[in-house]
C-alpha atoms as a PDB file:
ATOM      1  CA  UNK A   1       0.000   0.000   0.000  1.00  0.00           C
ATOM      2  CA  UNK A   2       1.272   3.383  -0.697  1.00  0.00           C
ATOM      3  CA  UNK A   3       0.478   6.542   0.760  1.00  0.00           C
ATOM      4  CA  UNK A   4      -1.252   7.060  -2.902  1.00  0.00           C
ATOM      5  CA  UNK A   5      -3.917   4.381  -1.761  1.00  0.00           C
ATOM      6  CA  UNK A   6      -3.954   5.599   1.773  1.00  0.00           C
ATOM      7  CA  UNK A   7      -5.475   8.960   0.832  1.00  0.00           C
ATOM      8  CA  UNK A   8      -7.928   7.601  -1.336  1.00  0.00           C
ATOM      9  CA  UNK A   9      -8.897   4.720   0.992  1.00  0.00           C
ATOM     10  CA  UNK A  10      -9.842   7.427   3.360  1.00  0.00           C
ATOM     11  CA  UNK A  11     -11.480   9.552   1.140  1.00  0.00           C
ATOM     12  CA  UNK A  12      -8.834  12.877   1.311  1.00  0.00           C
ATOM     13  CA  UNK A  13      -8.657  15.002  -1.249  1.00  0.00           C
ATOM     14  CA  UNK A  14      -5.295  16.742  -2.259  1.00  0.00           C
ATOM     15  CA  UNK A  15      -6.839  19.906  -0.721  1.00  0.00           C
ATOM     16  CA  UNK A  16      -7.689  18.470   2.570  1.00  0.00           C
ATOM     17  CA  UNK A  17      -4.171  16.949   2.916  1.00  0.00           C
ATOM     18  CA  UNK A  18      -2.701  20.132   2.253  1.00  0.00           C
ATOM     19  CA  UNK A  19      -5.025  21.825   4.553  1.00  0.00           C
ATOM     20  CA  UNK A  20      -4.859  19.088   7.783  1.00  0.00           C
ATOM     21  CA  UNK A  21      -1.078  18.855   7.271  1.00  0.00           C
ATOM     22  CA  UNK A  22       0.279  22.699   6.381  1.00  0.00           C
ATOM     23  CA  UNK A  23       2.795  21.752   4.642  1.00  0.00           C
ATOM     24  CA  UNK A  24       3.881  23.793   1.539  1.00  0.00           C
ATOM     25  CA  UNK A  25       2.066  22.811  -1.459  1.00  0.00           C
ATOM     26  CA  UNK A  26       5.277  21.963  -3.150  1.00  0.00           C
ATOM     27  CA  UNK A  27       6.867  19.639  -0.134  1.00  0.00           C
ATOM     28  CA  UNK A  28       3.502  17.849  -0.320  1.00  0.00           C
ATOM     29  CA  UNK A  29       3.132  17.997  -4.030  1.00  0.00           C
ATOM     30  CA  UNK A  30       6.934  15.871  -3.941  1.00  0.00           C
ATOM     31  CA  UNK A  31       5.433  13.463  -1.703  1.00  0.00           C
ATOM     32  CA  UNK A  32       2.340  12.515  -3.516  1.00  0.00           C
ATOM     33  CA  UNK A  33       3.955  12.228  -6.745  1.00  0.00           C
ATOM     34  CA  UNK A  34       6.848  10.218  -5.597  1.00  0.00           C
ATOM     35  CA  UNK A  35       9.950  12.595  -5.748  1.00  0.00           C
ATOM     36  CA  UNK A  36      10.340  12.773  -2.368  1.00  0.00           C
ATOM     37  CA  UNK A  37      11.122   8.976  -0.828  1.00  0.00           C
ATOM     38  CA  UNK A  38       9.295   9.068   2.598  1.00  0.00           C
ATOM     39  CA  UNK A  39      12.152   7.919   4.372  1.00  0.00           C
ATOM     40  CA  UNK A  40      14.130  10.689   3.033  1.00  0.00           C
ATOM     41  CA  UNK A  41      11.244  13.162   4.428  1.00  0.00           C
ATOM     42  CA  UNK A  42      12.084  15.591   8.158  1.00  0.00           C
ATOM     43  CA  UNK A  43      10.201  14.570  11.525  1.00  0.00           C
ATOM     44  CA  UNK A  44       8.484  17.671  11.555  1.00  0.00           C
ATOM     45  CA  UNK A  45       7.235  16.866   8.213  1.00  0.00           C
ATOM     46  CA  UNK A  46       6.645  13.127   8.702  1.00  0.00           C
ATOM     47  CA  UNK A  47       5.001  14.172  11.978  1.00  0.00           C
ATOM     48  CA  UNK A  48       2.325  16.283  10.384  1.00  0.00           C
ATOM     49  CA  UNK A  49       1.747  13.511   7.642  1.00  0.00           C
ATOM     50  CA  UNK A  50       1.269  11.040  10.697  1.00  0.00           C
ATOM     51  CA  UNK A  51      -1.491  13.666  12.218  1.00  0.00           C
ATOM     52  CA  UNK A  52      -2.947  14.048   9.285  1.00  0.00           C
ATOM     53  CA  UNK A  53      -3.442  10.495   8.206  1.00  0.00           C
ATOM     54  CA  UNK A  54      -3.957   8.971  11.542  1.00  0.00           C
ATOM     55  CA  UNK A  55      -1.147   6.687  10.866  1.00  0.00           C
ATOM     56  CA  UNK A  56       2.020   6.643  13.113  1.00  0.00           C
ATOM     57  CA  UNK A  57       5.104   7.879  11.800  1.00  0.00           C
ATOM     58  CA  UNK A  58       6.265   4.109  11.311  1.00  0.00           C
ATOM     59  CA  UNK A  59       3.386   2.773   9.417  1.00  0.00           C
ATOM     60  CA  UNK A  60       3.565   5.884   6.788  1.00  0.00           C
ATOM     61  CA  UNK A  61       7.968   4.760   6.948  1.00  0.00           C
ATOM     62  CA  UNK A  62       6.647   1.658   6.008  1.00  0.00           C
ATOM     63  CA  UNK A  63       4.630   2.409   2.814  1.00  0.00           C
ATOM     64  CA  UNK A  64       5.783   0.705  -0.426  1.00  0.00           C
ATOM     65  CA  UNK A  65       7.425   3.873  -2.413  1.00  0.00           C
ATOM     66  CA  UNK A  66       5.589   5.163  -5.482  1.00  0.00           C
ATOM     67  CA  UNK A  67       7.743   5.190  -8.640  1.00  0.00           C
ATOM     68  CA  UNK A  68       5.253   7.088 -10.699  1.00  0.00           C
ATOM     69  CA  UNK A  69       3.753  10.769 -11.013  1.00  0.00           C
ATOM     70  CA  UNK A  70       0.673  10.703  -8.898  1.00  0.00           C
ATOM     71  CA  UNK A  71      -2.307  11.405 -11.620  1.00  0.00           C
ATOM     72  CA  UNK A  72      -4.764  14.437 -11.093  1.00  0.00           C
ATOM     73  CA  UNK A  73      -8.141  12.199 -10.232  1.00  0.00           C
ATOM     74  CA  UNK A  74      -6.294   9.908  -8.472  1.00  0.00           C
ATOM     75  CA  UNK A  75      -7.176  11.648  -4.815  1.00  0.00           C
ATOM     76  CA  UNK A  76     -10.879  12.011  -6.463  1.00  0.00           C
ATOM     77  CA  UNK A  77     -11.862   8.317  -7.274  1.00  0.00           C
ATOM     78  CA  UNK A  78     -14.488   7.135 -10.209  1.00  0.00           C
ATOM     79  CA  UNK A  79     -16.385   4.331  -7.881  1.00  0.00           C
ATOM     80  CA  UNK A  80     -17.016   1.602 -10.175  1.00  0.00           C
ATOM     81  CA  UNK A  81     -18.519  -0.703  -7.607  1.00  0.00           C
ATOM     82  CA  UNK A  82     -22.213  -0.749  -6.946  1.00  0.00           C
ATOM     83  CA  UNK A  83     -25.108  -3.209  -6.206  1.00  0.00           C
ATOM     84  CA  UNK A  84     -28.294  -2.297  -7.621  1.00  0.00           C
ATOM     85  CA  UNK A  85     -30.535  -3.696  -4.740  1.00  0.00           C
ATOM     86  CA  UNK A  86     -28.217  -2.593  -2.032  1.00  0.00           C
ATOM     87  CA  UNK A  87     -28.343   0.927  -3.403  1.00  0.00           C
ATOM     88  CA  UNK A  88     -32.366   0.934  -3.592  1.00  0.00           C
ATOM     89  CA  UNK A  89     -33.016  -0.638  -0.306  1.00  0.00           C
ATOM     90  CA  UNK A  90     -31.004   2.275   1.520  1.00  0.00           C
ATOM     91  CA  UNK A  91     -32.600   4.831  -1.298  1.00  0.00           C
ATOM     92  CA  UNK A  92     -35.884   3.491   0.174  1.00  0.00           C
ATOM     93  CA  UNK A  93     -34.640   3.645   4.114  1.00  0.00           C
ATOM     94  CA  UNK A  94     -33.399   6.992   3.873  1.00  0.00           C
ATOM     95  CA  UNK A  95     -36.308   9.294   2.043  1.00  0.00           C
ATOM     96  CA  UNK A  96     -38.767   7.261   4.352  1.00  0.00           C
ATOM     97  CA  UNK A  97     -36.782   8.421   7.536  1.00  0.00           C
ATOM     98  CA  UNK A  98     -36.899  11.908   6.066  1.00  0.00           C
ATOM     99  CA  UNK A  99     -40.746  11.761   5.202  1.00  0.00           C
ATOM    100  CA  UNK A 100     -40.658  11.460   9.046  1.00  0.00           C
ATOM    101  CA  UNK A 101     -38.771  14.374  10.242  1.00  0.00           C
ATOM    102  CA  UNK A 102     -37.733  18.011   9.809  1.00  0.00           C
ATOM    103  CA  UNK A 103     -35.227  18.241   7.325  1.00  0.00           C
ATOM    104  CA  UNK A 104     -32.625  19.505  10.010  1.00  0.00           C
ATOM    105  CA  UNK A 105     -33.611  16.758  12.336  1.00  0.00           C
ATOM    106  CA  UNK A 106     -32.366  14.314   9.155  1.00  0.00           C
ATOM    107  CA  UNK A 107     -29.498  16.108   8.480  1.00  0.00           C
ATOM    108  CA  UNK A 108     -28.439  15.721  12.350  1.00  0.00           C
ATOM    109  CA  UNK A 109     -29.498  12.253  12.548  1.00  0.00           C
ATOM    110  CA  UNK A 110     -27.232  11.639   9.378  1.00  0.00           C
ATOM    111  CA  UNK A 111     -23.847  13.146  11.422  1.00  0.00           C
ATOM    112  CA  UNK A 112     -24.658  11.835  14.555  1.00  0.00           C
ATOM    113  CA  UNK A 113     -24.940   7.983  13.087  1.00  0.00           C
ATOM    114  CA  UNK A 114     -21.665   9.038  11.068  1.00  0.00           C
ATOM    115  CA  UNK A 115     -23.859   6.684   8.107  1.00  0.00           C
ATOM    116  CA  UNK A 116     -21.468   8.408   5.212  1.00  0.00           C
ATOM    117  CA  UNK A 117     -18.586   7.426   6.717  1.00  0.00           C
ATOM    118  CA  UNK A 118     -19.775   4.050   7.690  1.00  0.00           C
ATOM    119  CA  UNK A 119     -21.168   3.341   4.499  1.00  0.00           C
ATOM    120  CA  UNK A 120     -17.380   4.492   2.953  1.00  0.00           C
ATOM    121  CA  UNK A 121     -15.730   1.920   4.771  1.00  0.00           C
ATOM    122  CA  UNK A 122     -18.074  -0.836   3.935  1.00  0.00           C
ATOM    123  CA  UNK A 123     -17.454   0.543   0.449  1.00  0.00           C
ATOM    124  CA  UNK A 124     -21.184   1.460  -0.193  1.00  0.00           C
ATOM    125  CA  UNK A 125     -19.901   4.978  -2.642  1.00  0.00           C
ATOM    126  CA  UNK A 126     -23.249   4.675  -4.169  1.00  0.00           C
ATOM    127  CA  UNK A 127     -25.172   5.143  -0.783  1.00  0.00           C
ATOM    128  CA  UNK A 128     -22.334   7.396   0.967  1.00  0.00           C
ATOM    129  CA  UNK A 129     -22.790   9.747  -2.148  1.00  0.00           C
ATOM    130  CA  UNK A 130     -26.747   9.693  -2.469  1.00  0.00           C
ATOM    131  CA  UNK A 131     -26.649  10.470   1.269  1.00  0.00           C
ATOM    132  CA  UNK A 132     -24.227  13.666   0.993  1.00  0.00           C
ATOM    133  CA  UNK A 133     -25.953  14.568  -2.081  1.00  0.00           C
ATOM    134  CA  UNK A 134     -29.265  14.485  -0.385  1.00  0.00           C
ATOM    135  CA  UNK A 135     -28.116  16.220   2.901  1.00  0.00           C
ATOM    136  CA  UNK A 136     -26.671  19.414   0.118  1.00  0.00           C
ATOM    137  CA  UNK A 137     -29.838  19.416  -1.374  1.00  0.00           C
ATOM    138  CA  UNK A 138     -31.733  20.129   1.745  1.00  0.00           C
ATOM    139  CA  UNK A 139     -29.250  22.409   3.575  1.00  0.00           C
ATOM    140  CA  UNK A 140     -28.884  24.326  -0.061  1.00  0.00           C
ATOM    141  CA  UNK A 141     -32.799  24.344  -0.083  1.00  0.00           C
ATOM    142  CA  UNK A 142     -33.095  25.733   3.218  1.00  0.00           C
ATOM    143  CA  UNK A 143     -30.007  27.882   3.193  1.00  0.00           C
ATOM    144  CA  UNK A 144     -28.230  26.791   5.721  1.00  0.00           C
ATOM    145  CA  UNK A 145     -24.551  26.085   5.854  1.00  0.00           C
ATOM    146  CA  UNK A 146     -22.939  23.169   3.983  1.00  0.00           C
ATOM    147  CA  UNK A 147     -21.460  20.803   6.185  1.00  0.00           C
ATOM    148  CA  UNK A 148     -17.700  20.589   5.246  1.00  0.00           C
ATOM    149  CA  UNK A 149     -16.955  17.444   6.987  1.00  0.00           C
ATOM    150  CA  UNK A 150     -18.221  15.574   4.038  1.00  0.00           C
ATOM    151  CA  UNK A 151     -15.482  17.928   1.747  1.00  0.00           C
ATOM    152  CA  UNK A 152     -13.265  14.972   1.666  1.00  0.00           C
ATOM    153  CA  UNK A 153     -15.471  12.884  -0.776  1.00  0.00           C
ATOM    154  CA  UNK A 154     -17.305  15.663  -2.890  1.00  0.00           C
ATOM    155  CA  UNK A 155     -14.995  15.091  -5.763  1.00  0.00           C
ATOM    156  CA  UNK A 156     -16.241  11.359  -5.853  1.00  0.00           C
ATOM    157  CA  UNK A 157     -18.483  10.196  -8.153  1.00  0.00           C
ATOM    158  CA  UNK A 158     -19.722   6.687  -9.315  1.00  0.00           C
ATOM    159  CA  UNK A 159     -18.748   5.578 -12.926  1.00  0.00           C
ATOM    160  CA  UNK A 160     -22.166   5.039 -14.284  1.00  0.00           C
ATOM    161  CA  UNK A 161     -25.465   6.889 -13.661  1.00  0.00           C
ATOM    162  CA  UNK A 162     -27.741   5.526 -11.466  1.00  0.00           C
ATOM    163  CA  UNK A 163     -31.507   6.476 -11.841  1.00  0.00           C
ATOM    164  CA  UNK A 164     -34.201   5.845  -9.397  1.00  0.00           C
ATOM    165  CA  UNK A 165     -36.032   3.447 -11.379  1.00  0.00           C
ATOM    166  CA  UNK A 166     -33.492   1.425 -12.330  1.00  0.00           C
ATOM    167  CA  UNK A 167     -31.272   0.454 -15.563  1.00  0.00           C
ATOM    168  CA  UNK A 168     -33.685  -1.030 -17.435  1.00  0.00           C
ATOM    169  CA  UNK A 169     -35.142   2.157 -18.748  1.00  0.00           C
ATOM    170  CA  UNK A 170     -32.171   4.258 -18.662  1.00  0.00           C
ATOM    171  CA  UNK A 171     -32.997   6.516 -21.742  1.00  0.00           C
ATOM    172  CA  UNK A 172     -36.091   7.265 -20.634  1.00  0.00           C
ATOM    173  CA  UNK A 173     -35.561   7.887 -17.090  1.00  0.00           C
ATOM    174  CA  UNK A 174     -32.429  10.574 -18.458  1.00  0.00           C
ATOM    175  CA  UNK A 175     -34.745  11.901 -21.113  1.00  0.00           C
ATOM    176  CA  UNK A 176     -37.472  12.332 -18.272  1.00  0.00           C
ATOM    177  CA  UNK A 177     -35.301  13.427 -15.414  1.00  0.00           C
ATOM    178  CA  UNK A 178     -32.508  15.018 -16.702  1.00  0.00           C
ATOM    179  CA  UNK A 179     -34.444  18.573 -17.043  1.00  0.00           C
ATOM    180  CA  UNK A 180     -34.857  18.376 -13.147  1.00  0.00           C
ATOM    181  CA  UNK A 181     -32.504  16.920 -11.985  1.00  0.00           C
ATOM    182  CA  UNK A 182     -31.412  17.836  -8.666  1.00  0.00           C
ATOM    183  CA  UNK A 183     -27.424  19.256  -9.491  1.00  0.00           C
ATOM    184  CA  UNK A 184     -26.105  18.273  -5.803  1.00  0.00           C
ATOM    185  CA  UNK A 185     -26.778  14.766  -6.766  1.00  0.00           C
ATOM    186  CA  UNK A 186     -26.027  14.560 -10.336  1.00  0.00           C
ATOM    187  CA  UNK A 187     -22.181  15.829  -9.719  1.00  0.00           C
ATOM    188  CA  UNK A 188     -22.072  12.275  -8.171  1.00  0.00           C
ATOM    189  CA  UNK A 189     -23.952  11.077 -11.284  1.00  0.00           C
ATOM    190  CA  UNK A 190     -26.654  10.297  -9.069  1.00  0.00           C
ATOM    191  CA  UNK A 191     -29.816  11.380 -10.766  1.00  0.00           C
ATOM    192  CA  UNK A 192     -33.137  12.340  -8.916  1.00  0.00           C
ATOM    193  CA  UNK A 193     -35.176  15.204  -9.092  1.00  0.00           C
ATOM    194  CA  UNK A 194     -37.863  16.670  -6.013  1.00  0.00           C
ATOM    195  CA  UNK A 195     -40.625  14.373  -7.217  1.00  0.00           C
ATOM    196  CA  UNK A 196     -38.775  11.015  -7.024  1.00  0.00           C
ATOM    197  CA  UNK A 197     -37.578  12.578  -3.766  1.00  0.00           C
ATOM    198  CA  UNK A 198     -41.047  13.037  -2.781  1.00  0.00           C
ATOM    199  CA  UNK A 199     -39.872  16.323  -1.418  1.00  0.00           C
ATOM    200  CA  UNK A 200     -42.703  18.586  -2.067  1.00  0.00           C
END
């Protein structure tokens, strides 16, 4: 595992790393892309890396080096992993749960329960990103303020569209619901729109 696959198993984006760590964009920049061999790399540096990561300086020394220029989406996956059925079962869960509360009272539930991150380690993208996209949606709709603890995985998306109906009818459900589609879910290429929401 390299520190390459650590990032994106935890879901940091080049701008959060540079931000949690304060190192110069450049010294981190080196790192990333391989020019700078970790063992090479200062304590104070090695010890913000370690903060940052949640990894002891020891585990990061023991990384496998990476011989090649870190690529620009790399620290922004394409999720190509997703099971249909999975997906619609915790569609279904979650707009039921918020037909039963205040928006807000969703949005809280959804940080207390820590469900994105949960669902990011069992490698659920699809749900993780249909959840943050949903919990935008609302706190954009109400105007409130954006929670930035999900800013780690908003450069995500999945590989494929998903549509609330299904695959079988792809075309149609794009030629239906692309007009109104909901934007904080379709930058995850997650497409619903208020009325499949049932958010009147």
């Amino acid at each position: 595992m390299t520190i390459k696959d650590v990032t994106r198993f935890l879901g940091l984006s080049y701008e959060d790393l540079l931000y949690d760590t304060g190192l110069p964009e450049s010294t981190l920049s080196d790192i990333l892309s391989g020019k700078t061999d970790l063992r090479r790399c200062r304590v104070l540096t090695m010890s913000k890396l370690s903060n940052a990561l949640g990894l002891t300086p020891d585990a990061i020394m023991s990384l496998e080096p990476i011989t090649h220029t870190l690529p620009d989406a790399s620290l922004h996956p394409v999720h190509e992993y997703f099971n249909a059925r999975a997906y619609r079962d915790f569609r279904k869960d979650a707009l039921e749960e918020l037909a039963l509360r205040k928006n807000e009272d969703f949005i809280r539930e959804v940080l207390d329960e820590k469900i994105v991150e949960d669902e990011y380690l069992n490698r659920n993208y699809a749900q993780a990103l249909f959840l943050i996209g949903l919990v935008d949606y609302l706190t954009d709709k109400q105007e409130l303020l954006r929670v930035t603890r999900y800013n780690r995985y908003r450069g995500d998306t999945m590989k494929s569209m998903i549509y609330p109906f299904g695959d079988k009818d792809a075309f149609l459900n794009g030629a239906l619901l692309m007009p109104e589609a909901i934007p904080q879910l379709l930058k995850f290429n997650i497409v619903e729109t208020p009325k499949t929401l049932e958010i009147l």
